[in-house]
C-alpha atoms as a PDB file:
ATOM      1  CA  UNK A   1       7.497   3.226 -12.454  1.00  0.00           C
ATOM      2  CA  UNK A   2       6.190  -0.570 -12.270  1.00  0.00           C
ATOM      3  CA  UNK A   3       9.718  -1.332  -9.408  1.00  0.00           C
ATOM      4  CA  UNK A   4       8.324   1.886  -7.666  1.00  0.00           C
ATOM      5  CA  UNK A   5       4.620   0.317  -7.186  1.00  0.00           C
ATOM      6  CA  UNK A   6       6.082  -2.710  -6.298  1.00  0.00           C
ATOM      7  CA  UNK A   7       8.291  -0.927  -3.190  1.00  0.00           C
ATOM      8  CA  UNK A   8       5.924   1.088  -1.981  1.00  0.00           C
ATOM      9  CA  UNK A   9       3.205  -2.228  -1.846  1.00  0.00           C
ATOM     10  CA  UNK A  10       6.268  -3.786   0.268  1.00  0.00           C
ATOM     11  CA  UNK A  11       5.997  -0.633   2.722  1.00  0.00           C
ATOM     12  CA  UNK A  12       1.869  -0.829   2.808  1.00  0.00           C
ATOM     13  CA  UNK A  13       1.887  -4.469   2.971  1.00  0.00           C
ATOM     14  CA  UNK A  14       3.594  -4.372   6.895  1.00  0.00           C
ATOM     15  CA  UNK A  15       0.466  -2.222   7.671  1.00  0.00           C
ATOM     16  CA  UNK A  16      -2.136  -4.770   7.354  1.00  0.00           C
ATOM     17  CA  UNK A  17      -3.385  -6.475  10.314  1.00  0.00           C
ATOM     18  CA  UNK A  18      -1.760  -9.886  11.246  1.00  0.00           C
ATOM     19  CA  UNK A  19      -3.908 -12.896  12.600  1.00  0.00           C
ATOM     20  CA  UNK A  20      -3.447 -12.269  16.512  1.00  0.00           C
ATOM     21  CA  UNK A  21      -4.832  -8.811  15.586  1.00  0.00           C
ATOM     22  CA  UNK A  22      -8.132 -10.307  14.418  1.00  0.00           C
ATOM     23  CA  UNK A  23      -7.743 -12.615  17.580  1.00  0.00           C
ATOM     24  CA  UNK A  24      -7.255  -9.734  20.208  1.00  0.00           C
ATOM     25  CA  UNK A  25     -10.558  -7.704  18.455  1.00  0.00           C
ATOM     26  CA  UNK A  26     -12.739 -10.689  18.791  1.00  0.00           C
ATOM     27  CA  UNK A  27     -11.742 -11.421  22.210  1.00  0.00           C
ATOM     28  CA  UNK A  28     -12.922  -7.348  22.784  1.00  0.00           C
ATOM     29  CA  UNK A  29     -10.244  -5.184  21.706  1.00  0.00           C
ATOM     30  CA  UNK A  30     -11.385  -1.690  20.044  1.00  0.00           C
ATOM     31  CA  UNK A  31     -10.238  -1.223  16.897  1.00  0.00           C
ATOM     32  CA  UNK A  32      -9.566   2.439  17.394  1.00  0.00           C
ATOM     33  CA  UNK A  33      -6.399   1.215  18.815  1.00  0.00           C
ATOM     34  CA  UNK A  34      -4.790   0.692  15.844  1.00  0.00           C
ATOM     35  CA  UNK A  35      -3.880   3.349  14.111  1.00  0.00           C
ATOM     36  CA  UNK A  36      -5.154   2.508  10.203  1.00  0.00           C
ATOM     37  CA  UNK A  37      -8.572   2.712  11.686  1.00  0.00           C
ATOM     38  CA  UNK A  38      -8.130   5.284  14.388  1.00  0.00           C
ATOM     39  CA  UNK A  39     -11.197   7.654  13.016  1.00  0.00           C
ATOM     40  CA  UNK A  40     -13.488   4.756  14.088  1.00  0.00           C
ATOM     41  CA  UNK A  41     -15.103   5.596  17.518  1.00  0.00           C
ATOM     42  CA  UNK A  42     -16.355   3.505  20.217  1.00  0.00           C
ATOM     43  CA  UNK A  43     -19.776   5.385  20.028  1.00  0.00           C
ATOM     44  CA  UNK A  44     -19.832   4.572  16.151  1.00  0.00           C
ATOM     45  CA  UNK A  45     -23.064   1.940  15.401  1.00  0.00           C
ATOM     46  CA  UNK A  46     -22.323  -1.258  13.239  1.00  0.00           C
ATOM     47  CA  UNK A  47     -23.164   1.206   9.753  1.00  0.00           C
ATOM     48  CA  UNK A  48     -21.062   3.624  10.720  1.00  0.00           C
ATOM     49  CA  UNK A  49     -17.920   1.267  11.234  1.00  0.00           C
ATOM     50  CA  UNK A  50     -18.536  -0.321   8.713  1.00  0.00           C
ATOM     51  CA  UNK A  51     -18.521   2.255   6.264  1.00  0.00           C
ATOM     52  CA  UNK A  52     -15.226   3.855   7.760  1.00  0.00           C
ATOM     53  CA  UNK A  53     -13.337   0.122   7.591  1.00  0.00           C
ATOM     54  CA  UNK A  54     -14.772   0.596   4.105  1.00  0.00           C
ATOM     55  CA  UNK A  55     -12.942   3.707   3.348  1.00  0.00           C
ATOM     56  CA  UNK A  56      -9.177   2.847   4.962  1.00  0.00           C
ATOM     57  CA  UNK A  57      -9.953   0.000   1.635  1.00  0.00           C
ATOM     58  CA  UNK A  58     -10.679   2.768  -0.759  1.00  0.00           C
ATOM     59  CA  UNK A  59      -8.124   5.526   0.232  1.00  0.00           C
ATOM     60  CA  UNK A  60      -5.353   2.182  -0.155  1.00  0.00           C
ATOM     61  CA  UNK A  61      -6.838   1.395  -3.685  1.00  0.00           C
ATOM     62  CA  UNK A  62      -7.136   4.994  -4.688  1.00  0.00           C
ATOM     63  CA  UNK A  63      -3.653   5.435  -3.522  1.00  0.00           C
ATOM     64  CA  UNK A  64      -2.164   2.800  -5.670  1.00  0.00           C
ATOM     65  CA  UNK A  65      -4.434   3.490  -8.543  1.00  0.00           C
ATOM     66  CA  UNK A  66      -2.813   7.216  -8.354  1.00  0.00           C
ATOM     67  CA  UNK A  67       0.586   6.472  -9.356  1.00  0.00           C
ATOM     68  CA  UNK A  68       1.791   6.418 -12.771  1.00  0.00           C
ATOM     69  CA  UNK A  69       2.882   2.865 -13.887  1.00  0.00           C
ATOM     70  CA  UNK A  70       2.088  -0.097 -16.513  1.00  0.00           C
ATOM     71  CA  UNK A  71      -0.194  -1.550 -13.423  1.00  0.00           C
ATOM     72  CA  UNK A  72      -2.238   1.204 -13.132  1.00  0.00           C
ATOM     73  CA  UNK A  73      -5.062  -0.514 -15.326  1.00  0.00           C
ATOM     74  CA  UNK A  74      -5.173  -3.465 -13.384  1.00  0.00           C
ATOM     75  CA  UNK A  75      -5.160  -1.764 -10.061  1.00  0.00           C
ATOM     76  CA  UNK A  76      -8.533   0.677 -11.140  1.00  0.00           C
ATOM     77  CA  UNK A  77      -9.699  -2.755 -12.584  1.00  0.00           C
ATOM     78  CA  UNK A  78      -9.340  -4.592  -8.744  1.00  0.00           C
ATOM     79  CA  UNK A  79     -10.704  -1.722  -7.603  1.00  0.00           C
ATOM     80  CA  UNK A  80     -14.049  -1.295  -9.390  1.00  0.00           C
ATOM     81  CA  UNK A  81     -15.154  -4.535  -7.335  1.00  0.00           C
ATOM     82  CA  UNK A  82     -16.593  -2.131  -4.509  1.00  0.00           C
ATOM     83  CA  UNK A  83     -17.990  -0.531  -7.755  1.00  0.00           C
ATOM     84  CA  UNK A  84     -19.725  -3.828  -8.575  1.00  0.00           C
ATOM     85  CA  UNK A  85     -20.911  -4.523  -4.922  1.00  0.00           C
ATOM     86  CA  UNK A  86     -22.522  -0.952  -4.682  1.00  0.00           C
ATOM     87  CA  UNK A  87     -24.175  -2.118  -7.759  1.00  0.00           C
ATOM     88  CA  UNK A  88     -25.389  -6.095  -6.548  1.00  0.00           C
ATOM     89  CA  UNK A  89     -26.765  -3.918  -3.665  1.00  0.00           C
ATOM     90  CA  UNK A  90     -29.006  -1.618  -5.594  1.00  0.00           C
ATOM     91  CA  UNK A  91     -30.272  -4.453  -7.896  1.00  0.00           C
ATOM     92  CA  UNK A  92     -31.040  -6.327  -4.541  1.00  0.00           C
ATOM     93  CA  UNK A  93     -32.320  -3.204  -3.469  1.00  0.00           C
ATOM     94  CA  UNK A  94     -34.694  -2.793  -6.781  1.00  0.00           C
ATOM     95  CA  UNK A  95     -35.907  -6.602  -5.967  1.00  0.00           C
ATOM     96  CA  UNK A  96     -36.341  -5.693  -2.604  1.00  0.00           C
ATOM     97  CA  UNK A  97     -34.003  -8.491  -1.204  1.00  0.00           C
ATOM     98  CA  UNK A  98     -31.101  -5.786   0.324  1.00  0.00           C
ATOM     99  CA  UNK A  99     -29.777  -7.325   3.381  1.00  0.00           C
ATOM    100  CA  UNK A 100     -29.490  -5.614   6.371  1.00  0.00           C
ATOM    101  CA  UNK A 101     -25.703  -4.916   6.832  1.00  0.00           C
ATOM    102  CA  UNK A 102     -25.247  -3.958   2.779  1.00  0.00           C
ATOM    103  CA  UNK A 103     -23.772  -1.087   2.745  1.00  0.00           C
ATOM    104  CA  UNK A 104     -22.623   0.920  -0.381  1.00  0.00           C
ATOM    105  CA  UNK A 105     -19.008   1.902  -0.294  1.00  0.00           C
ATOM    106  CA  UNK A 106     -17.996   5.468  -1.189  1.00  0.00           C
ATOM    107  CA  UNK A 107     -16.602   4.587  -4.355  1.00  0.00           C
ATOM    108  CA  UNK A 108     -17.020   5.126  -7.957  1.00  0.00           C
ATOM    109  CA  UNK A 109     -15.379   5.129 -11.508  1.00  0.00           C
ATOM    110  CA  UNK A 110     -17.388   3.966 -14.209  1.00  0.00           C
ATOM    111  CA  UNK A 111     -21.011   5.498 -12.676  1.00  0.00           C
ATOM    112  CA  UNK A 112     -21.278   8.730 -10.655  1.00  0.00           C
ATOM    113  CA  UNK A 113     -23.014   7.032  -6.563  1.00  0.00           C
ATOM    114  CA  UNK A 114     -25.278   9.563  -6.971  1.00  0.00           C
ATOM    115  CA  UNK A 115     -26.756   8.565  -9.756  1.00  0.00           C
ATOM    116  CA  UNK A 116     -26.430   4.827  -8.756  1.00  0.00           C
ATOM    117  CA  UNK A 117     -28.728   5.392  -5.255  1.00  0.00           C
ATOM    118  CA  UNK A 118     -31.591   8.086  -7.226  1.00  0.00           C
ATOM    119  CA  UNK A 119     -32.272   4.878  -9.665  1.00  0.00           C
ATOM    120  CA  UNK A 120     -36.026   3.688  -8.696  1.00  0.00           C
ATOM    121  CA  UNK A 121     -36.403   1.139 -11.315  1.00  0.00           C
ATOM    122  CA  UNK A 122     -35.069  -1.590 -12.422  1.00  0.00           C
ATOM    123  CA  UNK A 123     -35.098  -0.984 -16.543  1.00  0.00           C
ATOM    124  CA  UNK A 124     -33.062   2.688 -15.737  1.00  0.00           C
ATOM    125  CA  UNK A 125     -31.349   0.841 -13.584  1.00  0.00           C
ATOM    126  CA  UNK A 126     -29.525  -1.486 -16.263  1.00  0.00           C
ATOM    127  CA  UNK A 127     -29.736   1.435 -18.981  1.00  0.00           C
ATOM    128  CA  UNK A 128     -27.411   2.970 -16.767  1.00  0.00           C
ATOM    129  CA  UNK A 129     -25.212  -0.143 -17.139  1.00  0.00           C
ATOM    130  CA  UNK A 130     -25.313   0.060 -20.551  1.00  0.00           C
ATOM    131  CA  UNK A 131     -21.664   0.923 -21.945  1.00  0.00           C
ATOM    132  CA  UNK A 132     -20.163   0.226 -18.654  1.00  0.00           C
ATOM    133  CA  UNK A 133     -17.917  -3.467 -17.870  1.00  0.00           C
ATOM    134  CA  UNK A 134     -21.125  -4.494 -15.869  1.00  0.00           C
ATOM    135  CA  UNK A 135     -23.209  -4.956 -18.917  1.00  0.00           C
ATOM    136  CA  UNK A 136     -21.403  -6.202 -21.566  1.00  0.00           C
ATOM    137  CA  UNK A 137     -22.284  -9.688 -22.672  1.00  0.00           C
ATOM    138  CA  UNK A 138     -26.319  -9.499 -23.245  1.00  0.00           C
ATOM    139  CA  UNK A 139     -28.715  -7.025 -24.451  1.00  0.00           C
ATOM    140  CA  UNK A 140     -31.164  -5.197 -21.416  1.00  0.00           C
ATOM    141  CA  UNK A 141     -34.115  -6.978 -22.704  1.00  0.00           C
ATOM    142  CA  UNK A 142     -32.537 -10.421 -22.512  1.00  0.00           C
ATOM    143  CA  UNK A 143     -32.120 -10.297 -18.550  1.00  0.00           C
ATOM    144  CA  UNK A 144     -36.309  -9.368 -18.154  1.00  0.00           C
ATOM    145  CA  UNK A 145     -37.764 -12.153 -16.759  1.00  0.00           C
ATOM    146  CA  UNK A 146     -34.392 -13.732 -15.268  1.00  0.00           C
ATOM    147  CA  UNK A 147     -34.098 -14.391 -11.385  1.00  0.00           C
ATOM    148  CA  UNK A 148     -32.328 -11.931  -9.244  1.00  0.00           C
ATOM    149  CA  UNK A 149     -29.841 -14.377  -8.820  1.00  0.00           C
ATOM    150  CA  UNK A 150     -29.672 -15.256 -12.612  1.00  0.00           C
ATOM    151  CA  UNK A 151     -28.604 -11.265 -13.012  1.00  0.00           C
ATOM    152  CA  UNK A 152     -25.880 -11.001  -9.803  1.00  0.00           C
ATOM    153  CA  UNK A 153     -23.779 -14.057 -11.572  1.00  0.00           C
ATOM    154  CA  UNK A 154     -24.396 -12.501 -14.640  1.00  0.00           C
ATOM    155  CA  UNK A 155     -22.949  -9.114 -13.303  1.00  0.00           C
ATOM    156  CA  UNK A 156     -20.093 -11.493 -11.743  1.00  0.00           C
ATOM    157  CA  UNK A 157     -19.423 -12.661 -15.344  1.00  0.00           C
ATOM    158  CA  UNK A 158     -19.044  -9.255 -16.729  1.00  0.00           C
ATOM    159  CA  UNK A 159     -16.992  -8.059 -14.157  1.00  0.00           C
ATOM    160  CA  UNK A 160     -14.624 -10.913 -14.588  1.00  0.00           C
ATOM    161  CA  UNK A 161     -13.991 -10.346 -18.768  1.00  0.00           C
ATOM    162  CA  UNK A 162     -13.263  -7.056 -17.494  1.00  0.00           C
ATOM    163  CA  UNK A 163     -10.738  -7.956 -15.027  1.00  0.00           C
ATOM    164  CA  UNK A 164      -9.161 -10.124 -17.433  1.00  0.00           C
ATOM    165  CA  UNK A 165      -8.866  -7.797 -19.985  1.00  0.00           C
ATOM    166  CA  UNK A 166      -6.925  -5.714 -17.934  1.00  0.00           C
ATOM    167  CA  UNK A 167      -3.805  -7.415 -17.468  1.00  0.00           C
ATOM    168  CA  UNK A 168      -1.074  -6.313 -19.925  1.00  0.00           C
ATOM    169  CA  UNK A 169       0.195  -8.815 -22.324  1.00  0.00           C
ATOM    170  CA  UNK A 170       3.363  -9.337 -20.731  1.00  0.00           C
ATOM    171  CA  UNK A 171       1.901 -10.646 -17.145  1.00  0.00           C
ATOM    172  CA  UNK A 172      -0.670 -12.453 -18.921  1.00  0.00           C
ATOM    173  CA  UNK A 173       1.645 -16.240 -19.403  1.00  0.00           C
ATOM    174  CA  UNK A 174       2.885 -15.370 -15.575  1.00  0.00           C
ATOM    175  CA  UNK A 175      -0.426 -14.438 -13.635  1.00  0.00           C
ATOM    176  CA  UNK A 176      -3.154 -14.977 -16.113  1.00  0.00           C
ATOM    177  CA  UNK A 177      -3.622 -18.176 -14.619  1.00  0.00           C
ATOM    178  CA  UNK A 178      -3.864 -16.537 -11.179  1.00  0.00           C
ATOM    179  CA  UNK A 179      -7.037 -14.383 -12.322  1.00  0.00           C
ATOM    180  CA  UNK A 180      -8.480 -17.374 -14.341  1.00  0.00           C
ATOM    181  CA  UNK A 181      -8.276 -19.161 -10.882  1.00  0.00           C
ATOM    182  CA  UNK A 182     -10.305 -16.459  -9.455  1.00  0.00           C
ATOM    183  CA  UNK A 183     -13.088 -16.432 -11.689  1.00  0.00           C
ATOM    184  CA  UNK A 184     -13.542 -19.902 -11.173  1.00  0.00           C
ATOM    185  CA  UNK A 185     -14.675 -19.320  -7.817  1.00  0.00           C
ATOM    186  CA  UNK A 186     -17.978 -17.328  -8.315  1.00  0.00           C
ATOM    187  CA  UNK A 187     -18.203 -19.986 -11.157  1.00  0.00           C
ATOM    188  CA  UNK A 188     -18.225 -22.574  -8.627  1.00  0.00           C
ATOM    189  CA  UNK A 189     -20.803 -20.704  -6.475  1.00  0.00           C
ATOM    190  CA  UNK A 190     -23.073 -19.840  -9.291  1.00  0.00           C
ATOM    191  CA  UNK A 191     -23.068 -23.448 -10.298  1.00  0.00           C
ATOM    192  CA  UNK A 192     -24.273 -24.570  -7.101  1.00  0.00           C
ATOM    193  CA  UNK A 193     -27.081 -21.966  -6.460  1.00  0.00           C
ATOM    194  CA  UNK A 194     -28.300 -21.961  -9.593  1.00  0.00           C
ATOM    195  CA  UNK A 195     -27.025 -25.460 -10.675  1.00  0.00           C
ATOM    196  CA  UNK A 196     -24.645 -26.296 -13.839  1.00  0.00           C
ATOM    197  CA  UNK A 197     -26.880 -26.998 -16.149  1.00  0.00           C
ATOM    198  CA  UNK A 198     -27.941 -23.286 -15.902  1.00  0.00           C
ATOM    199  CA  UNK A 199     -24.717 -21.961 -15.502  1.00  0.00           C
ATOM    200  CA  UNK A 200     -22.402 -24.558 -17.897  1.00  0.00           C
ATOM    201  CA  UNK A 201     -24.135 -24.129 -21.761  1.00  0.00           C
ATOM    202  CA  UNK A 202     -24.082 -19.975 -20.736  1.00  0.00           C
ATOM    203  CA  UNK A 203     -19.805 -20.348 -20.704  1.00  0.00           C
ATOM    204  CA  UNK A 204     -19.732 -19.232 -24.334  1.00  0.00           C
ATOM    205  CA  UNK A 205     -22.358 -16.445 -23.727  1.00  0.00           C
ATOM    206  CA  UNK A 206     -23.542 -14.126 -21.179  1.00  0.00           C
ATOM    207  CA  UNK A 207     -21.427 -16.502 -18.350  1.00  0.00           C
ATOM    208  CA  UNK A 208     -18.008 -16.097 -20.862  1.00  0.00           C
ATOM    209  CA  UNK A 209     -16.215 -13.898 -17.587  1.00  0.00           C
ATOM    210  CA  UNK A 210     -15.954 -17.165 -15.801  1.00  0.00           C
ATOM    211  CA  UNK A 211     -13.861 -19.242 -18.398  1.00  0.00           C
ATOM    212  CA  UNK A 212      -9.848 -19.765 -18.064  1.00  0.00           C
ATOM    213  CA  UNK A 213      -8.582 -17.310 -20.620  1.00  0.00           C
ATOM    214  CA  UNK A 214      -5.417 -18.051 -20.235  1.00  0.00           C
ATOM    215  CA  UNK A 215      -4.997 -21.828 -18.499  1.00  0.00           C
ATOM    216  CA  UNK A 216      -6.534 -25.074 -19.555  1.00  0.00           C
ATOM    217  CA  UNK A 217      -9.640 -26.797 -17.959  1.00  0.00           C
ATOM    218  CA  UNK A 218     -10.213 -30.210 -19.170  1.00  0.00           C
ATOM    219  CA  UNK A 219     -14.427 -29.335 -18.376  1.00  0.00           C
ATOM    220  CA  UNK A 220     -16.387 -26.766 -17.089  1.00  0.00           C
ATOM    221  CA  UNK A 221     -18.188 -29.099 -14.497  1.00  0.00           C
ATOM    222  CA  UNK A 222     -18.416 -28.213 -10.589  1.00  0.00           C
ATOM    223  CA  UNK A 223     -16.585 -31.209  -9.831  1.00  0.00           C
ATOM    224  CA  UNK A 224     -13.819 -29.869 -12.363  1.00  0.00           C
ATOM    225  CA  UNK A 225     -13.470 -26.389 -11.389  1.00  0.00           C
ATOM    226  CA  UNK A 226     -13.338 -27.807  -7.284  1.00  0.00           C
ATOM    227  CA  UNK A 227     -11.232 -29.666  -8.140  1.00  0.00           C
ATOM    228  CA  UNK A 228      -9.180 -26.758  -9.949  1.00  0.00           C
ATOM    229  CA  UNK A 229      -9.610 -24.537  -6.818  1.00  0.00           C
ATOM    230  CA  UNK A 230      -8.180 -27.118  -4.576  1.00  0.00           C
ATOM    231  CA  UNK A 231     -11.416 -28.646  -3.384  1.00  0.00           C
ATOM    232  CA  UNK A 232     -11.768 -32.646  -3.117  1.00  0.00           C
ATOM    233  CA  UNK A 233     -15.691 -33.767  -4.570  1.00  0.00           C
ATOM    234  CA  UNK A 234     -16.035 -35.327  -1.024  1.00  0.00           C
ATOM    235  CA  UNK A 235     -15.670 -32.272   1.048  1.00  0.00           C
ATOM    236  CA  UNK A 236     -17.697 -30.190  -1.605  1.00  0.00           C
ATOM    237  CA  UNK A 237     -20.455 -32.854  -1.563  1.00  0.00           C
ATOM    238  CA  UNK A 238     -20.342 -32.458   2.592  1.00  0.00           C
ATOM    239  CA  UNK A 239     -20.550 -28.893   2.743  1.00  0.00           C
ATOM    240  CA  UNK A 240     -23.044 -28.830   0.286  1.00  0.00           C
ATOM    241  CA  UNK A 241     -25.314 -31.160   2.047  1.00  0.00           C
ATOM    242  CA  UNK A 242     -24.659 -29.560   4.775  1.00  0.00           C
ATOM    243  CA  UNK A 243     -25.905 -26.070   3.149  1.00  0.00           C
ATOM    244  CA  UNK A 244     -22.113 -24.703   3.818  1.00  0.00           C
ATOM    245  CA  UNK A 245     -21.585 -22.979   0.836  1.00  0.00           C
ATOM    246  CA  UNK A 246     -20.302 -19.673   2.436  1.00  0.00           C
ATOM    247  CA  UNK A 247     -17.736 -22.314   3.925  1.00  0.00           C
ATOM    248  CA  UNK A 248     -16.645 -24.012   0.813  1.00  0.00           C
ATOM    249  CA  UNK A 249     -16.319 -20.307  -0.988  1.00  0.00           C
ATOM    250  CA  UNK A 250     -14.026 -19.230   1.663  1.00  0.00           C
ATOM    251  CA  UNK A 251     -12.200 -22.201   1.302  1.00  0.00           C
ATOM    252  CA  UNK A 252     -11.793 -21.612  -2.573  1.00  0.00           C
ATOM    253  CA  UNK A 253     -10.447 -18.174  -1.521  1.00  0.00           C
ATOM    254  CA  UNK A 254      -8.347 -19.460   1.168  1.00  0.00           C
ATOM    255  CA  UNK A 255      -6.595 -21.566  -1.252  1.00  0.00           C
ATOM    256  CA  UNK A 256      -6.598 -19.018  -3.899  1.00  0.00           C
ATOM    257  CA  UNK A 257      -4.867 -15.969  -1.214  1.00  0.00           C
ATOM    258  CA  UNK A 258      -1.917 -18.974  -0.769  1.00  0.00           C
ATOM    259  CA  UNK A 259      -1.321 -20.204  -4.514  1.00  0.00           C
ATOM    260  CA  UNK A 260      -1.125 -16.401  -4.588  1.00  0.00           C
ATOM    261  CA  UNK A 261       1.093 -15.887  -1.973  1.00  0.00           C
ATOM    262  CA  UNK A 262       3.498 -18.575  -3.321  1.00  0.00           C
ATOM    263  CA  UNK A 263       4.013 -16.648  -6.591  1.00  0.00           C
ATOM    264  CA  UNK A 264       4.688 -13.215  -4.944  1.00  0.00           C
ATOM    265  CA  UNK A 265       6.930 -14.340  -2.696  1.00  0.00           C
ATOM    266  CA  UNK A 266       8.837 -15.805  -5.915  1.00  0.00           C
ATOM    267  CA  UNK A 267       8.227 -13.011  -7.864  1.00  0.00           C
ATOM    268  CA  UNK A 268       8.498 -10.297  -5.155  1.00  0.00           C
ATOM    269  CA  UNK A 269       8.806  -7.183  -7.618  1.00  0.00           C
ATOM    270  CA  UNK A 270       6.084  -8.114 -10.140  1.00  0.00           C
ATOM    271  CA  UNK A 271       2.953  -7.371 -10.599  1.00  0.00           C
ATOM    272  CA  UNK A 272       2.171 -10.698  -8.345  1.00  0.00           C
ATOM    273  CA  UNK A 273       2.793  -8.952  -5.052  1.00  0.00           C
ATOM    274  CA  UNK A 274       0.332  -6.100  -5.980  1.00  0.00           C
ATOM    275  CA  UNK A 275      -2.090  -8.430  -6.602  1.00  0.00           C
ATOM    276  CA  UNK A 276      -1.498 -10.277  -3.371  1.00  0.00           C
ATOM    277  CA  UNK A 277      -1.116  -6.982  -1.271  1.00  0.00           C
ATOM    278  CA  UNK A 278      -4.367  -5.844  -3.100  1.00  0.00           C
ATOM    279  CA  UNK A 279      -6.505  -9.412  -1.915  1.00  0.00           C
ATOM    280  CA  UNK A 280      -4.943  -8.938   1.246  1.00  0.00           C
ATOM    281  CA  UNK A 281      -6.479  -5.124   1.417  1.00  0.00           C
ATOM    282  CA  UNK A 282      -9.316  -6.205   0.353  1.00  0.00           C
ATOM    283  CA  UNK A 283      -9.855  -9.601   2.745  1.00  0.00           C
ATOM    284  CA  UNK A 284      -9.123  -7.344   5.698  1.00  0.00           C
ATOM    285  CA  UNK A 285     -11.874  -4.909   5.029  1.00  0.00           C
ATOM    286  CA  UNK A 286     -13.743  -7.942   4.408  1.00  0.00           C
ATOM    287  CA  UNK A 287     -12.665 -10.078   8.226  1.00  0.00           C
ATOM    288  CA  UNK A 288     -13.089  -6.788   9.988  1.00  0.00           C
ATOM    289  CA  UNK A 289     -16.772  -6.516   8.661  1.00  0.00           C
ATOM    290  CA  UNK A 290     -17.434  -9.518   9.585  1.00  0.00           C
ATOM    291  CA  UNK A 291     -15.475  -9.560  13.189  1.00  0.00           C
ATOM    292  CA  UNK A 292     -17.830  -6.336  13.779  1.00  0.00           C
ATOM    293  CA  UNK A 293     -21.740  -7.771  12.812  1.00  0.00           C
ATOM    294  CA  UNK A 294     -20.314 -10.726  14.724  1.00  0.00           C
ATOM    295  CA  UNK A 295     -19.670  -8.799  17.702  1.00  0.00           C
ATOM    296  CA  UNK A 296     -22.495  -7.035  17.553  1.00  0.00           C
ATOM    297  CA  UNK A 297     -24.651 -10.114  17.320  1.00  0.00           C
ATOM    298  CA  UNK A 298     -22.775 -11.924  20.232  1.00  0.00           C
ATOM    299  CA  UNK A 299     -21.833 -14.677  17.963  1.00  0.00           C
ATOM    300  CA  UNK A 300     -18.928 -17.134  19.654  1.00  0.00           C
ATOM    301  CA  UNK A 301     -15.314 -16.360  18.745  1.00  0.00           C
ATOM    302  CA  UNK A 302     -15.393 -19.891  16.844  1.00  0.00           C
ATOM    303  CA  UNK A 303     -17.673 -18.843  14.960  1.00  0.00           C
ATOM    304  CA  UNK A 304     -16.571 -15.085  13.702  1.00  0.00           C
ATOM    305  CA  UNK A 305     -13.221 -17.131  13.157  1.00  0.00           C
ATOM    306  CA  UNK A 306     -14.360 -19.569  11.074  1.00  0.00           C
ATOM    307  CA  UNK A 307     -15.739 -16.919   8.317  1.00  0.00           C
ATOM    308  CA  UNK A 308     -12.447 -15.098   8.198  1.00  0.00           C
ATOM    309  CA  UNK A 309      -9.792 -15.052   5.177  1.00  0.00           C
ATOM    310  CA  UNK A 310      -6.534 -14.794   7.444  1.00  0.00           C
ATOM    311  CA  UNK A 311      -3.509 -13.417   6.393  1.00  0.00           C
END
């Protein structure tokens, strides 16, 4: 059942939308013209779209997640990312620090939405955690006190011993060191808002999710892990200084999407081309957010470019 995944992410994978596509709907193009996203209307106000881009994403995971193979754990495991957002946006929400295009995706596994959006409080709202991958490495009463910030990488780490630990023993010598690559990169990003020495002694404890499980990393500095994701200390020190971070996380990711790409295309009916086909889902949902709020704030086409993960 794994070879029948595999084909029908080679079908699904010609569906996504190709870099002139992004082009044509920032130069003004609707995209109710193509026909993944046909349900979205020209009447439809930036929440609305949003949320419907947001659900061609889900229907794609849930579709994949639905058949019966060996991936199937490592698909719902992708997957509960939205879960994870939903959740970042009701802690933000509890600190009142939700941003103004957050917007929960209509998705669930581990806890029922409903009960997510009634939580009023923020000690219900990590009791509710409890037992779930997005609580797993400290004790409720150990995060009172700690930043909101502190708690979102801490939620990042959990997520990412999850992750791991759903990858079968079999792919975990071939793309273990794939995943391990992509934990690295909210490492990297919690290390700079936060700073290493916050973030580096916590590796063994509550910030475990973000250590290589199954590669080698001579240290667990920033300069270290840049340098693992691809990133010379130079250009990190510029964008830094230059209070680019959302610029020098995209360009962890863009170099993560083509190490990535590189393995599927040698491996094309392994578990690596899910995995690509599955970024790839989930960087589209991502570019057309972002092509939308950047329409709908006039921003230049430079600009709305610049913040996309292209294909």
């Amino acid at each position: 059942m794994e070879t029948y995944t595999v084909v029908r992410v080679h079908g699904l994978i010609q569906h996504l939308l190709s870099s002139r596509d992004y082009e044509a709907l920032i130069n003004g193009r609707g995209l109710w013209e193509y026909p993944e996203y046909a349900h979205v209307e020209p009447e439809d106000d930036v929440p609305s779209m949003l949320t419907k881009v947001g659900k061609v994403l889900i229907e794609r995971l849930e579709f994949l997640s639905s058949l019966e193979s060996g991936y199937r754990r490592f698909i719902r495991a992708f997957s509960d990312r939205l879960e994870l957002e939903n959740i970042k946006i009701k802690l933000r929400e509890l600190h009142r620090a939700r941003e103004k295009y957050d917007i929960y995706a209509q998705y669930s596994h581990h806890i029922p939405l409903e009960e997510l959006l009634g939580i009023s409080e923020e000690e219900s709202f990590w009791r509710k955690l409890e037992g779930t991958p997005y609580h797993s490495l400290l004790a409720t009463e150990d995060l009172k006190g700690k930043s909101l910030q502190f708690k979102e990488a801490y939620l990042d780490s959990c997520y990412y011993a999850y992750f791991k630990g759903s990858l079968n023993r079999r792919e975990r010598k071939t793309l273990g060191r794939f995943i391990d690559l992509e934990g690295l990169i909210p490492a990297a990003y919690w290390m700079i808002v936060l700073g290493e020495k916050e973030v580096t002694p916590r590796l063994e404890g509550e910030f475990k999710g973000f250590r290589t499980e199954f590669s080698r990393i001579e240290e667990y500095s920033l300069r270290a892990v840049l340098g693992e994701l691809g990133i010379g200390w130079d250009r990190a020190g510029k964008l830094v200084r230059e209070s680019k971070i959302s610029a020098l996380i995209r360009e962890a990711l863009v170099n993560h999407l083509g190490k990535v790409k590189d393995e599927a295309r040698r491996r094309r009916l392994s578990l690596a081309y899910v995995y690509y086909y599955l970024l790839l889902a989930k960087y589209e949902r991502d570019n057309l957010q972002r092509v939308i709020v950047g329409r709908s704030l006039e921003l230049d086409r430079e600009k709305i470019l610049q913040t996309l993960i292209l294909p």
